[in-house]
C-alpha atoms as a PDB file:
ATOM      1  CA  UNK A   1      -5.484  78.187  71.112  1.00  0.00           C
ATOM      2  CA  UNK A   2      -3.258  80.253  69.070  1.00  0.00           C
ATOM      3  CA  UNK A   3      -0.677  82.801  70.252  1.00  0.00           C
ATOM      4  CA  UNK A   4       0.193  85.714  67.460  1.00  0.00           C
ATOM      5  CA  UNK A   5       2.931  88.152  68.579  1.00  0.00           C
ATOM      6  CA  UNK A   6       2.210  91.790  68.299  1.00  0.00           C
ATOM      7  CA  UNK A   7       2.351  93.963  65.686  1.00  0.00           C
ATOM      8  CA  UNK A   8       2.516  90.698  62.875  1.00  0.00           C
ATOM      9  CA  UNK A   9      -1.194  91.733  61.329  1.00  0.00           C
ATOM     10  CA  UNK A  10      -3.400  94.955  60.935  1.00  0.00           C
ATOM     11  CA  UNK A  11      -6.570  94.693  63.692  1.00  0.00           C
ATOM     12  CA  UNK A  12      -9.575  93.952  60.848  1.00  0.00           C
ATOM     13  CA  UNK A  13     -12.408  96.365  60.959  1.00  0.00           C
ATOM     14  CA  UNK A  14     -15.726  94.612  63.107  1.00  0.00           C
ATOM     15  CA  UNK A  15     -17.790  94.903  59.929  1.00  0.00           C
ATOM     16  CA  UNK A  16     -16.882  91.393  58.052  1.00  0.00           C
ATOM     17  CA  UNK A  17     -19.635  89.978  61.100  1.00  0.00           C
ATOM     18  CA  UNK A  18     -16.671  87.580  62.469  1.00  0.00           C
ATOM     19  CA  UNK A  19     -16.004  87.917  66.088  1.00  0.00           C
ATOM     20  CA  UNK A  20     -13.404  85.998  68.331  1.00  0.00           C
ATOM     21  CA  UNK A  21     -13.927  85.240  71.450  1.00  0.00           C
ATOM     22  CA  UNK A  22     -10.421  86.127  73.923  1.00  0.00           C
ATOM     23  CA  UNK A  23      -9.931  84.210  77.387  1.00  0.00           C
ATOM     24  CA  UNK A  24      -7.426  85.571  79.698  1.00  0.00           C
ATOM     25  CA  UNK A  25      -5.322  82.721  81.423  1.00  0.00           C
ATOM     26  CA  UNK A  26      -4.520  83.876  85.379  1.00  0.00           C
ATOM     27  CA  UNK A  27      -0.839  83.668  86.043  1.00  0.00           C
ATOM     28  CA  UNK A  28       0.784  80.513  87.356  1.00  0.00           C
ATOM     29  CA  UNK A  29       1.438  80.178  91.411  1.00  0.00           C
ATOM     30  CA  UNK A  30       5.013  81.273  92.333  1.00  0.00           C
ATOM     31  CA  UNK A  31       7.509  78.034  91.414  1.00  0.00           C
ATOM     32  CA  UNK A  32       8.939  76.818  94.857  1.00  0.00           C
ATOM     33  CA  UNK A  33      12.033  77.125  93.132  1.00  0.00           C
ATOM     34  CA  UNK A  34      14.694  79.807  93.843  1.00  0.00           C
ATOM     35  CA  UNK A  35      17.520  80.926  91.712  1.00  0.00           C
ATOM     36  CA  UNK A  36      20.648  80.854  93.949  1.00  0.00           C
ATOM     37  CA  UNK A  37      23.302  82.789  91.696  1.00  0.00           C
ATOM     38  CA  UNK A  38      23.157  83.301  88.323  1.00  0.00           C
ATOM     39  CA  UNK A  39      26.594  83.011  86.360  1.00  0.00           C
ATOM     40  CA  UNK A  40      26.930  84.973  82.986  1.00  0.00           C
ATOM     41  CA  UNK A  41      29.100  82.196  80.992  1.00  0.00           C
ATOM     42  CA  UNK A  42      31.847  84.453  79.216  1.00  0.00           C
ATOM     43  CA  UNK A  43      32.606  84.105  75.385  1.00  0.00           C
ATOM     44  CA  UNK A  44      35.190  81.857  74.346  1.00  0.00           C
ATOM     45  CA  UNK A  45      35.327  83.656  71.145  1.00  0.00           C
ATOM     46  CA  UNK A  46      34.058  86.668  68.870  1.00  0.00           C
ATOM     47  CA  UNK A  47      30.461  86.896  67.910  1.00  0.00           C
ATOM     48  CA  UNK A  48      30.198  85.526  64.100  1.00  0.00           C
ATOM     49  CA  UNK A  49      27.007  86.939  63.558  1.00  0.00           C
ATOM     50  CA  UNK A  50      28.640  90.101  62.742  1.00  0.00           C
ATOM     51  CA  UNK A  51      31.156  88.711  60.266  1.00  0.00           C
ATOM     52  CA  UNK A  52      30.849  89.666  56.693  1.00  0.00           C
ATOM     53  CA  UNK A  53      33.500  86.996  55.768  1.00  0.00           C
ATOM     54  CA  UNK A  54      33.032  83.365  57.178  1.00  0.00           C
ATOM     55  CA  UNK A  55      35.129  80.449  56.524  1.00  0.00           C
ATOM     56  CA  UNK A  56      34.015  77.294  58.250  1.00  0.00           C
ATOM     57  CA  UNK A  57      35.339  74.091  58.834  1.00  0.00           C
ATOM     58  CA  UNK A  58      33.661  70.483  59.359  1.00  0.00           C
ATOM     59  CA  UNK A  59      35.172  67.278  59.335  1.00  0.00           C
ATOM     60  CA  UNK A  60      37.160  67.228  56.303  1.00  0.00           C
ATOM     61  CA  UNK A  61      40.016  68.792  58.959  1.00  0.00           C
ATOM     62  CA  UNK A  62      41.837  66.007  59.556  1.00  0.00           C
ATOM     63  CA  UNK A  63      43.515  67.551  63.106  1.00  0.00           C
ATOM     64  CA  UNK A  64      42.957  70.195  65.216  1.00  0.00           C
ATOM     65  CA  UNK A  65      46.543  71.782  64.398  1.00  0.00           C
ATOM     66  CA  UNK A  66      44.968  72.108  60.599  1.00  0.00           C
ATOM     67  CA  UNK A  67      42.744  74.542  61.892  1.00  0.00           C
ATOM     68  CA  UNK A  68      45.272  76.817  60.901  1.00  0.00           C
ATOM     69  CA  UNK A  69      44.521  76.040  57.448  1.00  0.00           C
ATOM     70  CA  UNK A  70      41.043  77.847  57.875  1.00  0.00           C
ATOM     71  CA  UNK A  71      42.398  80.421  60.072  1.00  0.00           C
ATOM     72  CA  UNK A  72      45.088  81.792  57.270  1.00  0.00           C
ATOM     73  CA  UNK A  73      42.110  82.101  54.722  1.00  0.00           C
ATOM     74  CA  UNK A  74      39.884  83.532  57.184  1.00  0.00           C
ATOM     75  CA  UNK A  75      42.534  86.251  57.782  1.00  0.00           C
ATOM     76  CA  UNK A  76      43.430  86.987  53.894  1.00  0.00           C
ATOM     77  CA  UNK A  77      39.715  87.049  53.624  1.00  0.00           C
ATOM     78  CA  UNK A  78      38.986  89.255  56.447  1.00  0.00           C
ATOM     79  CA  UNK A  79      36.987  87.388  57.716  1.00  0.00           C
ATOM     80  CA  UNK A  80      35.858  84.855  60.567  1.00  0.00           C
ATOM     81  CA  UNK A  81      36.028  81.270  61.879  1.00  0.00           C
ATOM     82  CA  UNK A  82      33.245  78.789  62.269  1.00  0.00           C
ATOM     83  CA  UNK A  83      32.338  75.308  62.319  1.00  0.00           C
ATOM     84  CA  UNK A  84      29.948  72.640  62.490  1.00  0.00           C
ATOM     85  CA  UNK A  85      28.372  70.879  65.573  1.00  0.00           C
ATOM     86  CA  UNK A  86      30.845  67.793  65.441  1.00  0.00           C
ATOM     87  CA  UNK A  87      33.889  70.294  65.281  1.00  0.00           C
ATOM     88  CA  UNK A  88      32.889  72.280  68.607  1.00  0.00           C
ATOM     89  CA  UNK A  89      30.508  69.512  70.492  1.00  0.00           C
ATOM     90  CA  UNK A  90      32.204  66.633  69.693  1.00  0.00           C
ATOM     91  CA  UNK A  91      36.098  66.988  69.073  1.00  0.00           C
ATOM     92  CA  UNK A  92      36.240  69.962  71.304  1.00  0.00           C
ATOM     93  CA  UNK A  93      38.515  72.145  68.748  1.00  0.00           C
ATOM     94  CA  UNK A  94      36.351  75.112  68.380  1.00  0.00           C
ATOM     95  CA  UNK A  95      33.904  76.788  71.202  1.00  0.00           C
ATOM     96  CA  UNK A  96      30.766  76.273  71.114  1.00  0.00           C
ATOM     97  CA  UNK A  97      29.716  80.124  69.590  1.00  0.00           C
ATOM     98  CA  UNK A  98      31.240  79.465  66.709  1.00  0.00           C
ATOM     99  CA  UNK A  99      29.185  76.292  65.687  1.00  0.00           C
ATOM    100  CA  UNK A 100      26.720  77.569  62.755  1.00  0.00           C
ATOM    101  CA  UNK A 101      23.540  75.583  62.112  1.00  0.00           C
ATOM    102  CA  UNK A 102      20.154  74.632  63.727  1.00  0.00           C
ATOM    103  CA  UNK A 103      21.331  73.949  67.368  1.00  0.00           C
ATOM    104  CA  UNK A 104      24.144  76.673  66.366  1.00  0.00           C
ATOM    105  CA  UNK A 105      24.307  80.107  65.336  1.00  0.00           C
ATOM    106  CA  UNK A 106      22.217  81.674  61.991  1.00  0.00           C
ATOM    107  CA  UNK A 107      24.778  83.496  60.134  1.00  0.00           C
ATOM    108  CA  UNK A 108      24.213  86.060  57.248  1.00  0.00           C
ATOM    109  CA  UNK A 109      27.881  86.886  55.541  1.00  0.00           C
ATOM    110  CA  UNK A 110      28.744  88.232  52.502  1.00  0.00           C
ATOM    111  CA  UNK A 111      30.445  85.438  51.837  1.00  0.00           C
ATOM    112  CA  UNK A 112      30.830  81.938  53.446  1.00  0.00           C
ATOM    113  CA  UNK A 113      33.370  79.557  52.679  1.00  0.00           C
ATOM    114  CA  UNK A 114      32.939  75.804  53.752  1.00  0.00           C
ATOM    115  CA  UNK A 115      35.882  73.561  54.270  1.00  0.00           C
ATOM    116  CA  UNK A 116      35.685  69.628  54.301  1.00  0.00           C
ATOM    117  CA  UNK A 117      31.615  70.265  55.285  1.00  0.00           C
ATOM    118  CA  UNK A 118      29.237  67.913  53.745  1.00  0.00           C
ATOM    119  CA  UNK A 119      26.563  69.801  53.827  1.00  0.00           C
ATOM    120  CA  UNK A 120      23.551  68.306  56.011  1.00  0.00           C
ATOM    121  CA  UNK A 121      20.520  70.112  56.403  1.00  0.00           C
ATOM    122  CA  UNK A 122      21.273  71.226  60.197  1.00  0.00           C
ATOM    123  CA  UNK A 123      24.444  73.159  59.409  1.00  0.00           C
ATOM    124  CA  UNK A 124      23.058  74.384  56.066  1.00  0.00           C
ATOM    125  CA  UNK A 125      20.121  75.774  58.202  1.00  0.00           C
ATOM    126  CA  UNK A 126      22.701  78.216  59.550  1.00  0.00           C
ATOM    127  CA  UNK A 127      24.058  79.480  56.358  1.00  0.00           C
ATOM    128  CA  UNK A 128      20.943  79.474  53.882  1.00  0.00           C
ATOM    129  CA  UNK A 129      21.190  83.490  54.042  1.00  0.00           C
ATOM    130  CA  UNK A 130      24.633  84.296  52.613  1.00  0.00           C
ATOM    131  CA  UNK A 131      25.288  85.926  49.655  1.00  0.00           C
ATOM    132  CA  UNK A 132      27.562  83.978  48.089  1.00  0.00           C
ATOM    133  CA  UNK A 133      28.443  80.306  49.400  1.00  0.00           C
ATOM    134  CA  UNK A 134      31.513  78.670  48.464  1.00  0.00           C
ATOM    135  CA  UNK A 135      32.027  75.118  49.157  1.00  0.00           C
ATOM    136  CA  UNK A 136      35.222  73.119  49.080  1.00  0.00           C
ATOM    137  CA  UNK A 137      35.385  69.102  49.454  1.00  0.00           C
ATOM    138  CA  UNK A 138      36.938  66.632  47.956  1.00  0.00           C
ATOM    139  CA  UNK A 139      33.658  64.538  47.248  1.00  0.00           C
ATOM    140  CA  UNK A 140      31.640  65.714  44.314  1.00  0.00           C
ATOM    141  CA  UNK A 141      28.377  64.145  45.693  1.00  0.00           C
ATOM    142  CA  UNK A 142      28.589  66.050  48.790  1.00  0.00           C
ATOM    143  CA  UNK A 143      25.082  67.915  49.445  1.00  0.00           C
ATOM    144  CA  UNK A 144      26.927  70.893  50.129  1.00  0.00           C
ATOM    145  CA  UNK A 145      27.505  71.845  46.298  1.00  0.00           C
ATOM    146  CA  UNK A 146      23.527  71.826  46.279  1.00  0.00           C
ATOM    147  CA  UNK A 147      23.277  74.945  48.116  1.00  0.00           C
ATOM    148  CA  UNK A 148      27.173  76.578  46.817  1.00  0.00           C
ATOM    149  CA  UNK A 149      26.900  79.060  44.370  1.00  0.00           C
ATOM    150  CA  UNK A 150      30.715  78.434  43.779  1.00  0.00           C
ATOM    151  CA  UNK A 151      32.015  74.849  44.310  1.00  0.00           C
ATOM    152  CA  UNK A 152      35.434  73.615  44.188  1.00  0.00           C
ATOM    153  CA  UNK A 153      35.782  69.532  44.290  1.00  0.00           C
ATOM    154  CA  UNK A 154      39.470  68.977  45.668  1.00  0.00           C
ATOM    155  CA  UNK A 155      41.076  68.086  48.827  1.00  0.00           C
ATOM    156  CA  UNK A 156      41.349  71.123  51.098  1.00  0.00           C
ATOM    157  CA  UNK A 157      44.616  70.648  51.828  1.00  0.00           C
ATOM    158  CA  UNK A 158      45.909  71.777  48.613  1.00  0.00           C
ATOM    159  CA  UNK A 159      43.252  73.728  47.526  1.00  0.00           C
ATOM    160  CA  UNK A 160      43.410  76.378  49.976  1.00  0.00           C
ATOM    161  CA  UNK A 161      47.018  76.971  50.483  1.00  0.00           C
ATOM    162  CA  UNK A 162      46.842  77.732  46.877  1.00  0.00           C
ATOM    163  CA  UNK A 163      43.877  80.266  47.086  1.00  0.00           C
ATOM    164  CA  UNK A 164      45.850  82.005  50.225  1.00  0.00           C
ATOM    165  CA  UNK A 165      48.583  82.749  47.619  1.00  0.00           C
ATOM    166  CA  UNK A 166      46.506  83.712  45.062  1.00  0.00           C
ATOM    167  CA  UNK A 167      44.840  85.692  47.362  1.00  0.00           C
ATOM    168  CA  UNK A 168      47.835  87.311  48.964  1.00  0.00           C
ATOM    169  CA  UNK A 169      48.485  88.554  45.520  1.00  0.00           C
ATOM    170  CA  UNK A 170      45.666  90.473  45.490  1.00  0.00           C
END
């Protein structure tokens, strides 16, 4: 069985002598189940997708009050907040539409900045289509300077109230 949605290739001409042979499935029997209410779950937070500018945070943030950290470069940037899954599933800091990677959000910025992220394949999943990725962590091995264009080994916490000033300048 194979399922092709529409429009991906050109119908080929019966000529070539190859003919497929389509079954039609008959629909399912109504489900016994009944949808009560349905509850549209508002957004915690803006939609990242959008951003041009994303600075991101993992677990190199010590405390949730050094969020701020992120939040003044996002700002000077222009840009956006996000995080990875551990930040917004598991510490609760962040909501959950701002966690970028496999089980999170696909993002496509101009520029993305990671703070204190390693780098694992499910959160670089999310960012693999940015222009430019910038990556900022204090350990050189981290896998995240595999995929950074621009890579800055240092702790965060004096790295990027320096850049903000820099920046500022600007």
């Amino acid at each position: 069985m194979a399922t092709i949605p529409p429009r991906t290739f050109e119908p080929t001409a019966a000529e070539d002598g190859r003919n497929g042979h389509i079954r039609e499935l008959s629909a399912p029997p109504p489900s016994a189940v009944k949808v009560l209410e349905r509850k549209v779950k508002a957004r915690e937070a803006k939609n990242i997708n959008e951003a041009r500018v994303v600075v991101s945070v993992g677990r190199g943030i010590e405390k949730k009050e050094d969020l701020a950290i992120a939040r003044e470069l996002a700002d000077v940037l222009g840009g956006e907040i996000g995080c990875t899954r551990p930040i917004s599933e598991e510490m609760h800091w962040l909501p959950e539409e701002l966690c970028i990677g496999l089980s999170g959000v696909q993002i496509k910025p101009d520029l993305y900045v990671g703070l204190g992220i390693s780098g694992q394949i499910q959160h670089v999943t999310g960012i693999r289509n940015a222009r430019v990725i910038c990556a900022i962590n204090k350990d050189e091995n981290a896998p995240v300077f595999g995929v950074a264009d621009f890579g800055i080994v240092g702790d965060l916490y004096s790295v990027v109230p320096k850049l903000v000033q820099e920046l500022k300048k600007i």
